[in-house]
C-alpha atoms as a PDB file:
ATOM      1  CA  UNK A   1      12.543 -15.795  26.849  1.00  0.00           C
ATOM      2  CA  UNK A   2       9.851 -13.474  25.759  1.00  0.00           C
ATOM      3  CA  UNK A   3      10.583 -11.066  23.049  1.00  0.00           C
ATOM      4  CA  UNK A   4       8.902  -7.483  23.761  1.00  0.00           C
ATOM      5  CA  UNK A   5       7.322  -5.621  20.751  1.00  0.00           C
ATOM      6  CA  UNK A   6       7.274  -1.540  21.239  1.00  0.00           C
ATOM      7  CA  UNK A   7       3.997  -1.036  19.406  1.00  0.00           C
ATOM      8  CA  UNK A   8       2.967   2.386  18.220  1.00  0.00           C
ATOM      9  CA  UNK A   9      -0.824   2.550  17.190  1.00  0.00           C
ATOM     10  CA  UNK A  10      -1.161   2.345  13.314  1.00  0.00           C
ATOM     11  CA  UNK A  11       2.151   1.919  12.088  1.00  0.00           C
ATOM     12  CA  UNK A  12       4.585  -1.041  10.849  1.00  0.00           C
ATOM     13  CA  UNK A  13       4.446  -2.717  14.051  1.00  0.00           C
ATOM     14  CA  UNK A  14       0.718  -4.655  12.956  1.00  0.00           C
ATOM     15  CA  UNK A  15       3.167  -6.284  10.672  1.00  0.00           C
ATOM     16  CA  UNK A  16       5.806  -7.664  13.033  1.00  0.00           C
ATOM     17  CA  UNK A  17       3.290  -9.204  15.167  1.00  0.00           C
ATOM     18  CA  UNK A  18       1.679 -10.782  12.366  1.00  0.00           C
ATOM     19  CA  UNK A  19       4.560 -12.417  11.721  1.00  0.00           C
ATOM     20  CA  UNK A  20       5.577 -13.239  15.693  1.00  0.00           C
ATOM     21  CA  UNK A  21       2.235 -15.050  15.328  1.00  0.00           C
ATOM     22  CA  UNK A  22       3.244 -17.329  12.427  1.00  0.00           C
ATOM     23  CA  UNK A  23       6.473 -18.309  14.070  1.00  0.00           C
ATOM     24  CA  UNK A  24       4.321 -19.095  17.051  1.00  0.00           C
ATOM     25  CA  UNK A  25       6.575 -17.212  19.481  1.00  0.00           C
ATOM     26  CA  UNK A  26       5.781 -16.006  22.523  1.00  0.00           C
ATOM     27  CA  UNK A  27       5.888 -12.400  22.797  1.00  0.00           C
ATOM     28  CA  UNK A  28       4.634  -8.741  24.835  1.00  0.00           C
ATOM     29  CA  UNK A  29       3.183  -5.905  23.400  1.00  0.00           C
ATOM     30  CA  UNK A  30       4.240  -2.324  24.884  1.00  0.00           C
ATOM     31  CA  UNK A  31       1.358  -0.122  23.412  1.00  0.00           C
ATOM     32  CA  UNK A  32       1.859   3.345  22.716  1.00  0.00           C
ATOM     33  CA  UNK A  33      -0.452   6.074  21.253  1.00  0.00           C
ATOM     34  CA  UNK A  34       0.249   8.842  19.092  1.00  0.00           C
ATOM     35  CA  UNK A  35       0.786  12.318  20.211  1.00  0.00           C
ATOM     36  CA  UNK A  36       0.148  14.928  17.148  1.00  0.00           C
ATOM     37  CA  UNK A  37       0.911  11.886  14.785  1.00  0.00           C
ATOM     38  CA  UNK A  38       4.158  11.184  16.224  1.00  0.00           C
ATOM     39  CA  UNK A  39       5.757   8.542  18.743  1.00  0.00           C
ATOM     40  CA  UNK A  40       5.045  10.333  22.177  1.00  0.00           C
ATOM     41  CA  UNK A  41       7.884  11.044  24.584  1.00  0.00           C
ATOM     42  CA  UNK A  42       8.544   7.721  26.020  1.00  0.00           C
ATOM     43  CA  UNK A  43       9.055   5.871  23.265  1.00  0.00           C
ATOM     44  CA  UNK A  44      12.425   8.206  22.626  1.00  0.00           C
ATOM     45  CA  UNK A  45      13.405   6.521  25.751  1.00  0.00           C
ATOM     46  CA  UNK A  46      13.356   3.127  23.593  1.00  0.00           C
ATOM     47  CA  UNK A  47      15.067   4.394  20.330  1.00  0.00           C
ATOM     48  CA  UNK A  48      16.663   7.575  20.026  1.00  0.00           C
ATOM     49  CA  UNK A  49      14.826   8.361  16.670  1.00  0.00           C
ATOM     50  CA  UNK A  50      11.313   6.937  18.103  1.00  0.00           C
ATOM     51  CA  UNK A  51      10.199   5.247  15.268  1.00  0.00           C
ATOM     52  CA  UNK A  52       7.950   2.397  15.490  1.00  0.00           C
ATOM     53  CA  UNK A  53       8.466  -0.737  15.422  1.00  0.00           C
ATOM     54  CA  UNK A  54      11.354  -1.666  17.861  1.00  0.00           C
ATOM     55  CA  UNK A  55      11.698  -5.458  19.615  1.00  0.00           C
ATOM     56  CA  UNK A  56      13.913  -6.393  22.445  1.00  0.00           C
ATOM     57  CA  UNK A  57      15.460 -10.030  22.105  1.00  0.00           C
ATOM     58  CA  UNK A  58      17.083 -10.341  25.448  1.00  0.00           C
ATOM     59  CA  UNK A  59      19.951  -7.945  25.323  1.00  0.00           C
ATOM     60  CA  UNK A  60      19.547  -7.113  21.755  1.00  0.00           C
ATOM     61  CA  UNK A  61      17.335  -3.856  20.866  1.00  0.00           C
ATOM     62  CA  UNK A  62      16.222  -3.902  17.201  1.00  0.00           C
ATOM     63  CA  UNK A  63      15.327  -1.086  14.797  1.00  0.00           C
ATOM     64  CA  UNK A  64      14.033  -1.179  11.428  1.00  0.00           C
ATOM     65  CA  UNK A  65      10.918  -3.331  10.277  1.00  0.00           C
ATOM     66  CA  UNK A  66      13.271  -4.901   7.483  1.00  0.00           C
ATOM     67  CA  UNK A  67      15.590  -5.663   9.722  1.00  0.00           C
ATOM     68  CA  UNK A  68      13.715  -6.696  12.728  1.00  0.00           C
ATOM     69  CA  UNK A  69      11.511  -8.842  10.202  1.00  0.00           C
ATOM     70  CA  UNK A  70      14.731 -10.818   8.682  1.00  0.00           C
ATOM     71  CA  UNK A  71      16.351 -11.414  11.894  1.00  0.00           C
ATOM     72  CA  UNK A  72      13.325 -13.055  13.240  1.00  0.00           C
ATOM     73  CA  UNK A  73      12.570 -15.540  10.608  1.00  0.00           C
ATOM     74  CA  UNK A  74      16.704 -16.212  10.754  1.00  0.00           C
ATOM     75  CA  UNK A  75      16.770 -17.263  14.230  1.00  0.00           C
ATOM     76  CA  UNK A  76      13.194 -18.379  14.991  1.00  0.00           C
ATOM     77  CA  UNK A  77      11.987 -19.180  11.587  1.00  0.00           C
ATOM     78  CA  UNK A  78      13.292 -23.541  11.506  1.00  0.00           C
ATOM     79  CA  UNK A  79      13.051 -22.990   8.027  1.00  0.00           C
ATOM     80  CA  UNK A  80       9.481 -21.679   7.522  1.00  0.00           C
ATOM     81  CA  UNK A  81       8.510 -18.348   5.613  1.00  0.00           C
ATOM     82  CA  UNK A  82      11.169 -18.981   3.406  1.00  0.00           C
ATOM     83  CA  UNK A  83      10.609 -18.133  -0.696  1.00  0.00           C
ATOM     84  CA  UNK A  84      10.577 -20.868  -2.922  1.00  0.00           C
ATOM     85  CA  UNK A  85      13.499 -20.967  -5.557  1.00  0.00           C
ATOM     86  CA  UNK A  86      12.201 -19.394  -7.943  1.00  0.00           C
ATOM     87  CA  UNK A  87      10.616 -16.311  -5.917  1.00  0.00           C
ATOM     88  CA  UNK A  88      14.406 -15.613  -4.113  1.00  0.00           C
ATOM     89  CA  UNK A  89      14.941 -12.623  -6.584  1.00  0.00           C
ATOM     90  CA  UNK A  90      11.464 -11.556  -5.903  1.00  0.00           C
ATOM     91  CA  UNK A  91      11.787 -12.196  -2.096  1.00  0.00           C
ATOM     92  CA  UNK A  92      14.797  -9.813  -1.755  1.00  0.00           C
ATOM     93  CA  UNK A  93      13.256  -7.141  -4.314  1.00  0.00           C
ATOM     94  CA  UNK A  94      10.066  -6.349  -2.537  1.00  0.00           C
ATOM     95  CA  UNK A  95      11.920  -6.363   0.909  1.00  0.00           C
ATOM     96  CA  UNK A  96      13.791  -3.596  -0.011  1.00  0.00           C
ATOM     97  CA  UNK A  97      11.415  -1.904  -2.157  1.00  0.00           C
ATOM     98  CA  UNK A  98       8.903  -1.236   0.585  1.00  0.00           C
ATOM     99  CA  UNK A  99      10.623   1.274   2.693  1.00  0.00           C
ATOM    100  CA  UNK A 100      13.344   2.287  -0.089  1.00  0.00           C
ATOM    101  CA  UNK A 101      10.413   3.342  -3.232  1.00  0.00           C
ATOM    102  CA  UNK A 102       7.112   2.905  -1.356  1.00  0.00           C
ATOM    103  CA  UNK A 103       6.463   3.992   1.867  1.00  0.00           C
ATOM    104  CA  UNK A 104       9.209   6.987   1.293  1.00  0.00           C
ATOM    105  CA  UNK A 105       6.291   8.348  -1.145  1.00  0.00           C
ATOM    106  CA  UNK A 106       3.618   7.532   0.955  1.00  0.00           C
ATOM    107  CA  UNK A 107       4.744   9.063   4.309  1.00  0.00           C
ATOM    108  CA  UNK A 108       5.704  12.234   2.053  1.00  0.00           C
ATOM    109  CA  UNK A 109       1.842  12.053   0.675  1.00  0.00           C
ATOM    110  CA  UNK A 110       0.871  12.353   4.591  1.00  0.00           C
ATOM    111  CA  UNK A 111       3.300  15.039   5.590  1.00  0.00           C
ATOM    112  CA  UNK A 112       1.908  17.160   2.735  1.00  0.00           C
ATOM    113  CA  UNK A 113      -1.675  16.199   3.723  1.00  0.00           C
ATOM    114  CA  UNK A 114      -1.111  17.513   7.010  1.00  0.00           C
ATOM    115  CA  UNK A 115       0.848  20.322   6.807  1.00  0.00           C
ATOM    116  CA  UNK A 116      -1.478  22.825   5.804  1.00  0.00           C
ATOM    117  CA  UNK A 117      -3.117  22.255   9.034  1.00  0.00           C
ATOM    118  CA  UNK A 118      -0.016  23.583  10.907  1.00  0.00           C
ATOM    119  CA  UNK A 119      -0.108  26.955   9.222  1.00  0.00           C
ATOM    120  CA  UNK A 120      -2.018  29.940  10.916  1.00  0.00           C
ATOM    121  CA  UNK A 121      -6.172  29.756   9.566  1.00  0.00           C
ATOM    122  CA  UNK A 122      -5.704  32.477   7.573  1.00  0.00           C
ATOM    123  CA  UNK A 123      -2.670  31.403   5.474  1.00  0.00           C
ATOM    124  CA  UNK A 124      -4.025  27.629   5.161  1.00  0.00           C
ATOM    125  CA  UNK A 125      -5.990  27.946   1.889  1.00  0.00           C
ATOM    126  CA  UNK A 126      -2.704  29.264   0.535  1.00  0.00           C
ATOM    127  CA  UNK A 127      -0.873  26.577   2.253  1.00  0.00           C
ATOM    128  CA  UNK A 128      -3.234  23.733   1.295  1.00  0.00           C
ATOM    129  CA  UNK A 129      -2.892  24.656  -2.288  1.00  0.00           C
ATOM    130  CA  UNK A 130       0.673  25.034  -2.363  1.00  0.00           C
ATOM    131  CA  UNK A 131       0.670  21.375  -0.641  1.00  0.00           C
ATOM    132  CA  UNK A 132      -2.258  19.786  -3.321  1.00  0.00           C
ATOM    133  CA  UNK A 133      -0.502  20.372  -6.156  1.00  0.00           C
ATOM    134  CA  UNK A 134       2.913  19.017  -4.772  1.00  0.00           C
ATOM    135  CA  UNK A 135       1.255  15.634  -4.334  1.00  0.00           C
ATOM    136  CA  UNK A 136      -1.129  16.207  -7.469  1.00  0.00           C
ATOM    137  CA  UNK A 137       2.253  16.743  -9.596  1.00  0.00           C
ATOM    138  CA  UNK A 138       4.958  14.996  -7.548  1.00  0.00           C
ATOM    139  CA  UNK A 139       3.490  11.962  -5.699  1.00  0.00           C
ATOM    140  CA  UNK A 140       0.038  10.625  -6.913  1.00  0.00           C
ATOM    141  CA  UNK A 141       1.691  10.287 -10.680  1.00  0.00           C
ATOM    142  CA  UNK A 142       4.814   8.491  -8.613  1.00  0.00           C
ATOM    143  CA  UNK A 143       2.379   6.596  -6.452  1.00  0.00           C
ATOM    144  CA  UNK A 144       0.205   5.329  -9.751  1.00  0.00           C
ATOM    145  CA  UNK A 145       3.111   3.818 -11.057  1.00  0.00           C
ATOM    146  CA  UNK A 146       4.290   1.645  -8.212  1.00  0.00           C
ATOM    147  CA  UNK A 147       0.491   0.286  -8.249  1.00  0.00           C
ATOM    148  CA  UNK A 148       0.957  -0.338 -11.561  1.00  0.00           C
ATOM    149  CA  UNK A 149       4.126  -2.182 -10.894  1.00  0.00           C
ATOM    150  CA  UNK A 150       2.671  -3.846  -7.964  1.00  0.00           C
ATOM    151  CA  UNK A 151      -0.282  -4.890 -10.115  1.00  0.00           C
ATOM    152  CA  UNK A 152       1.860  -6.666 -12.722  1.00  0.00           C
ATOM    153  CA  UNK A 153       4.030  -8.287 -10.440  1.00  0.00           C
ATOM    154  CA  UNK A 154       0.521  -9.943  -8.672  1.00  0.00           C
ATOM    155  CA  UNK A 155      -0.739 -11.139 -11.714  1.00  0.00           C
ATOM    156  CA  UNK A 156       2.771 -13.262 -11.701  1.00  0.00           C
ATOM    157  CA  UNK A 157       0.530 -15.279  -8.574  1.00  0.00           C
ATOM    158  CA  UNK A 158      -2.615 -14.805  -8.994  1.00  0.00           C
ATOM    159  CA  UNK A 159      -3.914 -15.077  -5.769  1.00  0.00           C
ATOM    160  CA  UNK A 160      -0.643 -15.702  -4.086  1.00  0.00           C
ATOM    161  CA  UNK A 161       2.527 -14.483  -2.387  1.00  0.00           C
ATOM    162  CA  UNK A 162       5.173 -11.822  -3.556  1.00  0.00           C
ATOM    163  CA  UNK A 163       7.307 -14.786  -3.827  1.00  0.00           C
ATOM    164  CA  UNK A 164       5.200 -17.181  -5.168  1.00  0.00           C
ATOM    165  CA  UNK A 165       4.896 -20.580  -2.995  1.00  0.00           C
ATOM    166  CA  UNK A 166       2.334 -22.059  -0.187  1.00  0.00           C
ATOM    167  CA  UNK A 167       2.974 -18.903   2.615  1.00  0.00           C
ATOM    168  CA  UNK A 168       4.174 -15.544   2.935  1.00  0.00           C
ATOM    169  CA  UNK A 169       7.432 -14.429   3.178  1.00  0.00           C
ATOM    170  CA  UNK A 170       9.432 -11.715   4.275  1.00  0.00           C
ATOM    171  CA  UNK A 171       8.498  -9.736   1.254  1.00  0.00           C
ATOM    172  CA  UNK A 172       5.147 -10.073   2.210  1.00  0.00           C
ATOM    173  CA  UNK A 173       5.620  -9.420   6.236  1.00  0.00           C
ATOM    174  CA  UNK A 174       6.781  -6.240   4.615  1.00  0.00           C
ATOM    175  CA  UNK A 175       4.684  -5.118   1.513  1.00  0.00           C
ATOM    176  CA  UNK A 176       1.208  -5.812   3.784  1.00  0.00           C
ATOM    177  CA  UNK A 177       1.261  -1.986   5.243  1.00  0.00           C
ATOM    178  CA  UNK A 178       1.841  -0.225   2.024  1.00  0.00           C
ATOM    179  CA  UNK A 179      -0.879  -2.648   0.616  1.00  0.00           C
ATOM    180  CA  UNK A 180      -2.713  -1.903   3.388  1.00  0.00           C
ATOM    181  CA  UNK A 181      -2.680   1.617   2.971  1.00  0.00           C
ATOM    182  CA  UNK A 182      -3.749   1.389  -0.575  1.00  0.00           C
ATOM    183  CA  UNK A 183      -6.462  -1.018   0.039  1.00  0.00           C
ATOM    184  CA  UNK A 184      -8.108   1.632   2.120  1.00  0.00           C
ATOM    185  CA  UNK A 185      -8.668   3.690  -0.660  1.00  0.00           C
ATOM    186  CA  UNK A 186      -7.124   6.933   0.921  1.00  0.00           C
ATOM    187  CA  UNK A 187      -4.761   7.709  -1.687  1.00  0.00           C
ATOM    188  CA  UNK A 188      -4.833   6.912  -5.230  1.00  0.00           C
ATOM    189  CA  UNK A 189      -7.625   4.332  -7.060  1.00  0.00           C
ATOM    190  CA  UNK A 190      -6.477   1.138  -6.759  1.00  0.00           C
ATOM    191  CA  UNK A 191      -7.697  -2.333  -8.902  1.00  0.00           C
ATOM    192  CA  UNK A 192      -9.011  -5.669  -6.928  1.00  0.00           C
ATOM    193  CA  UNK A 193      -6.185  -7.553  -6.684  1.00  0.00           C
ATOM    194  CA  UNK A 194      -4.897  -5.220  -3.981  1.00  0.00           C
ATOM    195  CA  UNK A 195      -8.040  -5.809  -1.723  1.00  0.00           C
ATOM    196  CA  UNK A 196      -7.982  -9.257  -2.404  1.00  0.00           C
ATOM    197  CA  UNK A 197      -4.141  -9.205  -1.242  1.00  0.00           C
ATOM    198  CA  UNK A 198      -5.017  -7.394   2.222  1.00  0.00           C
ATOM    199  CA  UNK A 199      -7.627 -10.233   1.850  1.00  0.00           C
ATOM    200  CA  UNK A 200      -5.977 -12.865   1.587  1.00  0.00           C
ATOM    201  CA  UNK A 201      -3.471 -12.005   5.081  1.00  0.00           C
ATOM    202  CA  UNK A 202      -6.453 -10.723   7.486  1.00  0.00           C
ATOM    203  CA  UNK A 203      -8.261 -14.300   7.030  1.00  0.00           C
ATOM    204  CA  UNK A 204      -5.212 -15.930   8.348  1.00  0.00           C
ATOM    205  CA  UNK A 205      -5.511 -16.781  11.455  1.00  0.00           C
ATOM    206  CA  UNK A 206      -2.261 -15.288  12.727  1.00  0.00           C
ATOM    207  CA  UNK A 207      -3.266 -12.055  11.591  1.00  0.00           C
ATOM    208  CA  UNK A 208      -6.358 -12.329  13.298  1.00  0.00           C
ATOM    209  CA  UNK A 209      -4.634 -13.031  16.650  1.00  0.00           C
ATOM    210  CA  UNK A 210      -1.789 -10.513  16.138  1.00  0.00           C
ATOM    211  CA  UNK A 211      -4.936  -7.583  16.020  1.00  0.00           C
ATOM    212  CA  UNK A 212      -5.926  -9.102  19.348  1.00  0.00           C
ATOM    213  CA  UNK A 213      -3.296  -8.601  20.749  1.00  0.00           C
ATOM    214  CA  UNK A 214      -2.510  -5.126  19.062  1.00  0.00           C
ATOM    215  CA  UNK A 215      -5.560  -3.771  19.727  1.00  0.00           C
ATOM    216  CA  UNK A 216      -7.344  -1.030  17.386  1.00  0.00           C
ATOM    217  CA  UNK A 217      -5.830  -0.524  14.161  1.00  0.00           C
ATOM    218  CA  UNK A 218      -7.070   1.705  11.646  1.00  0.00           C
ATOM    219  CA  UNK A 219      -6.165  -0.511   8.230  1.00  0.00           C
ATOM    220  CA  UNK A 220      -8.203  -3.902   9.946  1.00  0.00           C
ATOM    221  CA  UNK A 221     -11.149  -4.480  10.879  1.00  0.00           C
ATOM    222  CA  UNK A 222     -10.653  -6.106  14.904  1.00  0.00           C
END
């Protein structure tokens, strides 16, 4: 049975194939673009909320990158991707840190970056200051502190895993599109070890055949 990924272009859904790829299973990719920087129609027809990624298992229909990324490597993983004993606490912290702390402040970031854009041209100045110093005051200073917890917690591996060990886990299936985001330099100023992170996954071979069969994505070079 082939599992079917609903892909939306540049969003969480890189990450699931990535890992589909280690597990070697065999899987589909239904693409779908972007319409005005949301899911377009169709994919509401998928998941009522149209978020990105979803997978179909058979009869089962699966939300959530978390959740979608822990129930593959429970039923496909044969014990691989799994965090070495002492990196279970860090394992099961950085899973739930990247869409409860992280990305919550990052998709905020975009939303404010964009919404000045949606205002009439001759209130925009007005609105694109109003929306500057909200992230300037309430989201770069939040954002520079989860690098600088990120940071620390890398220096724990130096060159490694958020768990520590010989592969990735799903802490790391997870924390690659927040890292990618930083690693792009969009947001705030970020040190090496990030890029060297993002690094580190896009030389894997894996990756490099999950952006095959992805197709254009804006934090990887295809």
């Amino acid at each position: 049975m082939t599992i079917t990924v609903h892909y939306l272009n540049n969003s969480r859904a890189q990450r699931i194939l990535w890992l589909l790829e280690e597990l070697e299973i065999p899987y589909e990719v239904v693409r779908y673009e972007r319409v005005n920087v949301l899911a377009p129609p169709e994919f509401f027809k998928v998941h009522p909320l149209g978020k990105s990624p979803v997978i179909v298992d058979g009869d089962l229909t699966i939300a959530e990158s978390g959740a979608i990324v822990e129930y593959l490597i429970a039923k496909y993983g044969a014990g691989k991707l799994q965090p070495i004993e002492s990196g279970s606490l860090d394992n099961l912290y950085f899973s739930h840190y990247t869409e409860g702390t992280l990305m919550p402040l990052l998709v905020w970031r975009l939303i404010l970056t964009i919404t000045p854009g949606r205002f009439p041209f001759i209130v925009r100045p007005i609105a694109r200051g109003i929306c500057n110093t909200l992230v300037t005051r309430m989201i770069d200073n939040r954002l520079a502190q989860n690098r600088d917890l990120i940071e620390d917690h890398l220096k724990k591996y130096p060159g490694g895993w958020f768990a520590g060990g010989s592969e990735p886990t799903a802490a790391d299936f997870l924390m690659i599109f927040p890292m990618e985001i930083f690693a792009s330099h969009t947001h705030i100023p970020v040190p090496e070890s990030f890029e060297v992170y993002v690094k580190m996954v896009h030389d894997r071979p894996a990756y490099k055949r999950a952006l095959e069969k992805g197709g254009s994505y804006a934090y990887a070079k295809p």
